[in-house]
C-alpha atoms as a PDB file:
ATOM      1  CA  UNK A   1      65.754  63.197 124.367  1.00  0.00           C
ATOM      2  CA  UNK A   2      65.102  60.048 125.739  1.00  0.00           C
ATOM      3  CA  UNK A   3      61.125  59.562 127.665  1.00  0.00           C
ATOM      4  CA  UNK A   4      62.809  58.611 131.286  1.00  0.00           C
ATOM      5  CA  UNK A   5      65.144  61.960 130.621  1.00  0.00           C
ATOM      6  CA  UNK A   6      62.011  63.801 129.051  1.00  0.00           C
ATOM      7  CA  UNK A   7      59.814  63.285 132.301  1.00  0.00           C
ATOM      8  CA  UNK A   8      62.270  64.294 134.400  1.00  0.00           C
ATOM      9  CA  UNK A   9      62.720  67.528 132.581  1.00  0.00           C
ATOM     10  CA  UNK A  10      59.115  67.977 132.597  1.00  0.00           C
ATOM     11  CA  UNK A  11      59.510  67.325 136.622  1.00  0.00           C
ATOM     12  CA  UNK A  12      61.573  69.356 137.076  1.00  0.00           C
ATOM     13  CA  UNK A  13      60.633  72.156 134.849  1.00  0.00           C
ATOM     14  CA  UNK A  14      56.807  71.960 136.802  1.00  0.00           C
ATOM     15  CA  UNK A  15      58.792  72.446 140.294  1.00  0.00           C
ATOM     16  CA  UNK A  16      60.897  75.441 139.009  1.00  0.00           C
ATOM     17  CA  UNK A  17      57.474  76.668 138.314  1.00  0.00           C
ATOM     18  CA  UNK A  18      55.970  76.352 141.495  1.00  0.00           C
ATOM     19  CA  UNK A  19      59.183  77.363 143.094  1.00  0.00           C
ATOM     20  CA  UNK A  20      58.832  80.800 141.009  1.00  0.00           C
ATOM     21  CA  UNK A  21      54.828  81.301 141.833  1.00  0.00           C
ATOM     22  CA  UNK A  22      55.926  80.905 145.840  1.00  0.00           C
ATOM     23  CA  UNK A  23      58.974  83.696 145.360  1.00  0.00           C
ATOM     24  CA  UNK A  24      56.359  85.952 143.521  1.00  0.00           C
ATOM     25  CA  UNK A  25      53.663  85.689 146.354  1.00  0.00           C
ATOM     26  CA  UNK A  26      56.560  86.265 149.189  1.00  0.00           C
ATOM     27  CA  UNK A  27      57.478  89.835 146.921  1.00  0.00           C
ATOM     28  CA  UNK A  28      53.836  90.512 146.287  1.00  0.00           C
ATOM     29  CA  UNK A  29      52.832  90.410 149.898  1.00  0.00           C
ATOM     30  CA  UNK A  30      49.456  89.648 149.071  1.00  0.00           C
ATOM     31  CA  UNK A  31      48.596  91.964 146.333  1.00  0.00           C
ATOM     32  CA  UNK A  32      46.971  89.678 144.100  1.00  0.00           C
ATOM     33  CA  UNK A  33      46.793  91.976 140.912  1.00  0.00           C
ATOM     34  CA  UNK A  34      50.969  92.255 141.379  1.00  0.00           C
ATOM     35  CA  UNK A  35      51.715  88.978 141.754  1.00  0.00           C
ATOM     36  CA  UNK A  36      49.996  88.731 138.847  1.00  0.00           C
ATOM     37  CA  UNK A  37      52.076  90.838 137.297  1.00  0.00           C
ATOM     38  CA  UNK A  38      55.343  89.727 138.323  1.00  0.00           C
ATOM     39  CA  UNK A  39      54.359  86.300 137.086  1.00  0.00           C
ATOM     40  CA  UNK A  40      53.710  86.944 133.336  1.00  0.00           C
ATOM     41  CA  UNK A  41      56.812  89.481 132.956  1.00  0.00           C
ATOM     42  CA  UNK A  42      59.765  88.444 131.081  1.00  0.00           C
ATOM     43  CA  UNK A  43      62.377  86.376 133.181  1.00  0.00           C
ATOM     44  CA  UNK A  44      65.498  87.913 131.124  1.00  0.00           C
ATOM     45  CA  UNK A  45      63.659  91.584 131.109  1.00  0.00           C
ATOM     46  CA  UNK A  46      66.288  93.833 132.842  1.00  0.00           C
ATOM     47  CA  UNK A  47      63.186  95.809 134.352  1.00  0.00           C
ATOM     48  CA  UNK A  48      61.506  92.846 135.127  1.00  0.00           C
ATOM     49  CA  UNK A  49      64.669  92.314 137.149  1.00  0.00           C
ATOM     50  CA  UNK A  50      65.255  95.838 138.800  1.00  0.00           C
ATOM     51  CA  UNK A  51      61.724  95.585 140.022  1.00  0.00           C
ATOM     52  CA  UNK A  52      61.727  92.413 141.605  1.00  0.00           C
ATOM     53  CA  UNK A  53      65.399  93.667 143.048  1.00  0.00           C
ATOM     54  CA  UNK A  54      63.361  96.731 144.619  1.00  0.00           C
ATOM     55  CA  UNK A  55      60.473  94.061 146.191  1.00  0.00           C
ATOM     56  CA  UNK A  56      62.889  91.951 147.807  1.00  0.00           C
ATOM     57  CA  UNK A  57      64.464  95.277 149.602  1.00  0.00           C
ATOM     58  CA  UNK A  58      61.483  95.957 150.864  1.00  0.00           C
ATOM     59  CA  UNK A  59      61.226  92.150 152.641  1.00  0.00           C
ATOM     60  CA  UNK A  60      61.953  91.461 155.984  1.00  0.00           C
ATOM     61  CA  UNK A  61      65.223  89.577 157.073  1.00  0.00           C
ATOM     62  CA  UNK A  62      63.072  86.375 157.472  1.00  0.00           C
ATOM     63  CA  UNK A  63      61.491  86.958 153.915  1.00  0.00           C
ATOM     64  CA  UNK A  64      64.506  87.873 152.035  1.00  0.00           C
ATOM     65  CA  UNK A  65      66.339  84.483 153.668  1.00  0.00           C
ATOM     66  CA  UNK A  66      63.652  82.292 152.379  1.00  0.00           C
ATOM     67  CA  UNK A  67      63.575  84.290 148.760  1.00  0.00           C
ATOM     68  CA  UNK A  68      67.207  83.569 148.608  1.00  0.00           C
ATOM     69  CA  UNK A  69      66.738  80.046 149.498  1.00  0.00           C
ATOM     70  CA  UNK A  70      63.953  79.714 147.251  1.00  0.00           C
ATOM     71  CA  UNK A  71      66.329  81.527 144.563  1.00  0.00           C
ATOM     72  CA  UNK A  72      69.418  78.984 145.073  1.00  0.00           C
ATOM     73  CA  UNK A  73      66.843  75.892 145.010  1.00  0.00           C
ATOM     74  CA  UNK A  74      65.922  77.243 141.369  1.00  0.00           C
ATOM     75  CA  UNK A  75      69.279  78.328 140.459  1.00  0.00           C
ATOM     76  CA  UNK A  76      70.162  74.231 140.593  1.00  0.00           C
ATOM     77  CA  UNK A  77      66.815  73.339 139.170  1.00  0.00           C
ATOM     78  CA  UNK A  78      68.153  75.331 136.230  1.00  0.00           C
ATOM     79  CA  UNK A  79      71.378  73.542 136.425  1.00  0.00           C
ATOM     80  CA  UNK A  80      70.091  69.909 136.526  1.00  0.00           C
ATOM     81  CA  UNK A  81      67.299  71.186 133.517  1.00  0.00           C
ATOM     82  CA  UNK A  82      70.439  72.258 131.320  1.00  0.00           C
ATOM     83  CA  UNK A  83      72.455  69.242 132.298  1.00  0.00           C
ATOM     84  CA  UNK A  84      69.521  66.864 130.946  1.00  0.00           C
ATOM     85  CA  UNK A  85      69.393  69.097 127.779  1.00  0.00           C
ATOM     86  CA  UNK A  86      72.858  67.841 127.183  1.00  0.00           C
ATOM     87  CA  UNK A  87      71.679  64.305 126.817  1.00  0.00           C
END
């Protein structure tokens, strides 16, 4: 990979990050110890995904339309990560 398309990959992999830690403290609704949680768990774990699926239920409208804001930003992250990988 080339180092201009390498740093932007890292870029962009360090705001999916922070993207993910803000979506895990909306679900955890300040419980530290499950945020916690919810952080280290497998991304592609289908019960990693059922339980997030039952925290964001439990959101209010406001919460779940910043979640799924904050989902769609990292959804094209993803994209513009796996277009770069291409290079």
């Amino acid at each position: 990979m080339h180092r201009n398309a390498a740093r932007a990959y890292n870029a962009l992999w360090a705001e999916h990050k922070r993207v993910r830690v803000v979506w895990m403290k909306i679900l955890a609704q300040g419980d530290r110890a499950l945020e916690r949680k919810l952080l280290r768990a497998d991304l592609e774990d289908p019960k990693h995904r059922d339980e997030v699926l039952r925290y964001e239920e439990r959101l209010s409208r406001p919460q779940r339309r910043r979640v799924l804001r904050l989902n769609t930003y990292g959804t094209k992250l993803e994209s513009v990560m796996a277009t770069l990988l291409k290079l």
